[in-house]
Protein backbone atom coordinates (compact mmCIF):
# COMPACT_ATOMS: atom_id res chain seq x y z
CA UNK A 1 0.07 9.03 -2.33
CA UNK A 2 -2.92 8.53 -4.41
CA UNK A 3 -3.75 12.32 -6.53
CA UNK A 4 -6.99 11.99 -5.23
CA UNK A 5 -6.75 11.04 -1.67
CA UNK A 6 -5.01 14.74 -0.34
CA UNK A 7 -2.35 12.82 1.08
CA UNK A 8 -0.30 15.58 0.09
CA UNK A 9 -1.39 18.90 -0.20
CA UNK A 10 1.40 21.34 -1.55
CA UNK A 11 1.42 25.03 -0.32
CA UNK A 12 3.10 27.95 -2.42
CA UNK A 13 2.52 32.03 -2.42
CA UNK A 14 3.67 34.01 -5.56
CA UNK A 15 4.72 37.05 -3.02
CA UNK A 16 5.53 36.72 0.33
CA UNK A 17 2.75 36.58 2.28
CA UNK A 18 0.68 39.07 4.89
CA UNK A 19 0.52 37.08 7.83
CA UNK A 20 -1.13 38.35 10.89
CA UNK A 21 -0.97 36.61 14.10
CA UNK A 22 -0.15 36.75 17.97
CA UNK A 23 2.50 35.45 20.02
CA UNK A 24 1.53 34.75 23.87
CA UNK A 25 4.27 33.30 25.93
CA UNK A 26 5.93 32.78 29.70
CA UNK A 27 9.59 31.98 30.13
CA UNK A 28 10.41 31.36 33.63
CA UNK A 29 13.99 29.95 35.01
CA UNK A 30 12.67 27.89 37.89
CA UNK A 31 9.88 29.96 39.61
CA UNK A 32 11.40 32.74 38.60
CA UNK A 33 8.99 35.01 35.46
CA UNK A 34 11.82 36.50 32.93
CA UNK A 35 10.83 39.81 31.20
CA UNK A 36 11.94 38.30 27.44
CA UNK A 37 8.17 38.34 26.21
CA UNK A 38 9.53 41.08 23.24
CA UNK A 39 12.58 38.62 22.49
CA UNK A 40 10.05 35.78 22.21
CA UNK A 41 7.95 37.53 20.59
CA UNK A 42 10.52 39.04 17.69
CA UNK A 43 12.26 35.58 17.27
CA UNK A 44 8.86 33.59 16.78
CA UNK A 45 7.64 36.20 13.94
CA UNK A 46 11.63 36.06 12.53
CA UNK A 47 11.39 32.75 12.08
CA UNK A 48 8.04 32.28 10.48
CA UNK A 49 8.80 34.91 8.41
CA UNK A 50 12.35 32.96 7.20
CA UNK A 51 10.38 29.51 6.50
CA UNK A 52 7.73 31.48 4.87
CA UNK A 53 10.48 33.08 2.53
CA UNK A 54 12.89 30.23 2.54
CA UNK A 55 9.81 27.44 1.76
CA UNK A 56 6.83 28.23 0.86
CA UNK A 57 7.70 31.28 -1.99
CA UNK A 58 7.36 30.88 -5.33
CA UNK A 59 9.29 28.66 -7.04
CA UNK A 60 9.34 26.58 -3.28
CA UNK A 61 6.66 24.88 -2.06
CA UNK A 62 6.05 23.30 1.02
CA UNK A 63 4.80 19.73 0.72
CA UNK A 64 2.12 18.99 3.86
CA UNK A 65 1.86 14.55 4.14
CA UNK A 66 -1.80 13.88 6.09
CA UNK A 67 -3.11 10.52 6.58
CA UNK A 68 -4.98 9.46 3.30
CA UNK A 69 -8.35 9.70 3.69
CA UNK A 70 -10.74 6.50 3.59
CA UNK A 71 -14.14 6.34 3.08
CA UNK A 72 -16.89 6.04 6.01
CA UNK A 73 -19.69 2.98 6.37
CA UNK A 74 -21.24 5.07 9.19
CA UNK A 75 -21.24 8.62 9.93
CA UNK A 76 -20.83 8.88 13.84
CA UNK A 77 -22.77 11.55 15.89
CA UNK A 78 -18.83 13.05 16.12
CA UNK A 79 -19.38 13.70 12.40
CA UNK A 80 -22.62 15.00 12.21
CA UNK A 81 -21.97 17.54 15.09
CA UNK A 82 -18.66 18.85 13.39
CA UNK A 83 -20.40 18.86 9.97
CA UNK A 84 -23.30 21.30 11.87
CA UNK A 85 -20.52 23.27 13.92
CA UNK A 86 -18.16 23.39 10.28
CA UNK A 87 -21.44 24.70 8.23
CA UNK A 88 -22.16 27.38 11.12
CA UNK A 89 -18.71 28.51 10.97
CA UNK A 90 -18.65 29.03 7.22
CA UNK A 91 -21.76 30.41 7.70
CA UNK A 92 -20.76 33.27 9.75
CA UNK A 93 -17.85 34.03 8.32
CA UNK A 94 -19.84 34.59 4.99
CA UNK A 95 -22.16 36.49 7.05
CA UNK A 96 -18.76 38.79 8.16
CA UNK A 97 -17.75 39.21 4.74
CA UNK A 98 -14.65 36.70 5.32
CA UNK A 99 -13.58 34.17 3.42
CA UNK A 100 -14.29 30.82 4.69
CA UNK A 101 -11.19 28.89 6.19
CA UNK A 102 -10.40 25.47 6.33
CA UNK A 103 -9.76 24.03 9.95
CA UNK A 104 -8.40 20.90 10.96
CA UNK A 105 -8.48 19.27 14.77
């Protein structure tokens, strides 16, 4: 796209990343509960961990396409009330000593 649309945002870490994150799952066969939760669990992390090394490392980069963005006439009351709840976010995060973070719906 465009360069100044962020049609395409490209993601790359020098190292490999600390990522921190939790799995929650149920496998079931039928109505049956299956006690794999730990297999789950270890495969899920494996496997972010391998795209994390295998495309988004430096001198990869993972290339993320989003719909081009177009400018408003009107702001909706939508907008305004995700602006507030955005600003309130960032807001407390600063207030936690966090960084701010980006969220998308």
């Amino acid at each position: 796209g465009n360069s100044g649309d962020l049609s395409q945002m490209f993601i790359s870490f020098v190292d490999f990343p600390e990522v921190d994150f939790s799995v929650d799952s149920h496998v079931a066969w039928g109505i049956v509960p299956l006690p794999v939760r730990s297999q789950v669990d270890a495969k899920v992390r494996s496997s972010i961990a391998q795209v994390l090394r295998n495309e988004m490392v430096e001198p990869k980069q993972l290339c993320l396409k989003v719909p081009p963005l177009k400018p408003k006439r009107r702001l909706t009351e939508h907008d305004v009330q995700q602006a507030i709840a955005d600003a309130e976010l960032a807001k407390k995060q600063l207030e936690d000593g966090k960084t701010p973070r980006a969220s998308w719906d």
